[in-house]
Protein backbone atom coordinates (compact mmCIF):
# COMPACT_ATOMS: atom_id res chain seq x y z
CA UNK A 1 84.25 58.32 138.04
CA UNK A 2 87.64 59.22 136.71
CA UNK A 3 87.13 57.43 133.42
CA UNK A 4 83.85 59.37 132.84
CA UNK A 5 85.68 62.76 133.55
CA UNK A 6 88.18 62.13 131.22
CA UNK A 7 85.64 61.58 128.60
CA UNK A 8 84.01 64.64 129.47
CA UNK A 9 86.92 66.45 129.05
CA UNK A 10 87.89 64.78 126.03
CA UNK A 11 83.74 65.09 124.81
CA UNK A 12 84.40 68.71 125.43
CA UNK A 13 87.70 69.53 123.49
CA UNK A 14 86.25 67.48 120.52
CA UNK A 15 83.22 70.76 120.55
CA UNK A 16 85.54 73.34 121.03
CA UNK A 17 88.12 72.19 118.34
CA UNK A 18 84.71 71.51 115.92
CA UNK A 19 83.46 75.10 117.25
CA UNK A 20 86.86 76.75 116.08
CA UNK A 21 86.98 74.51 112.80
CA UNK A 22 83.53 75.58 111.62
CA UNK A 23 84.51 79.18 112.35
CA UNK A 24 87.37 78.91 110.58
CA UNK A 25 85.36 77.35 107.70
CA UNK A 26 83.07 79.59 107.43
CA UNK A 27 85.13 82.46 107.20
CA UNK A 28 87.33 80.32 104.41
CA UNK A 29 83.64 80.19 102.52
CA UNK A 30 82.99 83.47 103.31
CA UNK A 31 86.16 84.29 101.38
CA UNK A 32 85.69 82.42 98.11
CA UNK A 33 82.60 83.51 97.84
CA UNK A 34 83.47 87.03 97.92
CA UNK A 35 85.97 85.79 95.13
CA UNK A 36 83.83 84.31 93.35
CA UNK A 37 81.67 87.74 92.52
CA UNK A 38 84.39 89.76 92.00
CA UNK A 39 85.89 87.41 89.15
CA UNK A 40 81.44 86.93 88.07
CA UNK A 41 81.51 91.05 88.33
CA UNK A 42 84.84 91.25 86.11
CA UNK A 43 83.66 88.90 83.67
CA UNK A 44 80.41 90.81 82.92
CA UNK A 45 82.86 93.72 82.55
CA UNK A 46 81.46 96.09 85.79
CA UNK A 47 84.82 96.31 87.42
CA UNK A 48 86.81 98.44 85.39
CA UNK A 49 86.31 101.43 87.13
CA UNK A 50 87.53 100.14 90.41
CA UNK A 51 90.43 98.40 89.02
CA UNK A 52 92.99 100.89 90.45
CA UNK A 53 96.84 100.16 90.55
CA UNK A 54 97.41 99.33 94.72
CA UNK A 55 100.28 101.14 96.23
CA UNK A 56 103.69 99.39 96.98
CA UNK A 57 103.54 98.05 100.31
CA UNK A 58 105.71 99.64 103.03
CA UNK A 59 109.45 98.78 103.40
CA UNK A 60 109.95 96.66 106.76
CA UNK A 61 111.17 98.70 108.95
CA UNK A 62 114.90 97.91 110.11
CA UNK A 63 115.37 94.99 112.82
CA UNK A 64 116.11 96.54 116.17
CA UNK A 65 117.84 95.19 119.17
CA UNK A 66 117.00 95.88 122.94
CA UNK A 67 120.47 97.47 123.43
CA UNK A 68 119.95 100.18 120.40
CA UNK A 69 116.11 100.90 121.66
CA UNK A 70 118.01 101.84 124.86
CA UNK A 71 120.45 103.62 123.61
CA UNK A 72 117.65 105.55 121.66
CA UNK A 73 115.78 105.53 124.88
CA UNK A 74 118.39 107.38 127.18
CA UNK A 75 119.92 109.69 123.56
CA UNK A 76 115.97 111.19 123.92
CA UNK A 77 115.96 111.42 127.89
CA UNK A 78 118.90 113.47 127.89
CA UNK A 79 117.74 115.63 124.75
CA UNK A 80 114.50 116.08 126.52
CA UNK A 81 116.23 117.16 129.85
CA UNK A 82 119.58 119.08 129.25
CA UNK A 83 119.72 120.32 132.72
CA UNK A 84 119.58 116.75 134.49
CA UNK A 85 123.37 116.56 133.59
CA UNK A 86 123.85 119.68 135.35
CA UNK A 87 122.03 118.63 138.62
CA UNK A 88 124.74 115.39 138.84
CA UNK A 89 127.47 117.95 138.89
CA UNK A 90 128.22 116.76 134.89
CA UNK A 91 127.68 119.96 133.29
């Protein structure tokens, strides 16, 4: 019995890693073959009009660490809430 589960289970993982490779596939195809009539539409010259120059892709924004988010955290708390200073006998 144990050797037939573990075939099962193996029987199964075999479809579901086929199921996710065919997906995959497809999409790939999918892909190319949108390629492929752009580059046919170029050739027979109907593209020109949509041939605009794409915008510069964002900056990335700077990396940030846990310790400034919470220092940016608590700056905005007490910006948002001058009188909570007061109330702790700060102010």
């Amino acid at each position: 019995a144990s050797g037939s589960t573990v075939d099962a289970q193996q029987l199964e993982y075999v479809r579901t890693y086929a199921r996710v490779a065919h997906t995959q596939l497809k999409a790939v195809l999918g892909a190319l073959n949108d390629e492929l009539d752009r580059l046919a539409d170029l050739a027979d010259g109907k593209v020109e009009e949509q041939l605009a120059v794409p915008e510069p892709p964002e900056p990335p924004a700077p990396a940030r660490d846990a310790t400034t988010e919470a220092a940016e955290t608590a700056e905005a708390a007490d910006a948002a809430d001058p009188d909570d200073d007061a109330e702790l006998g700060h102010g």
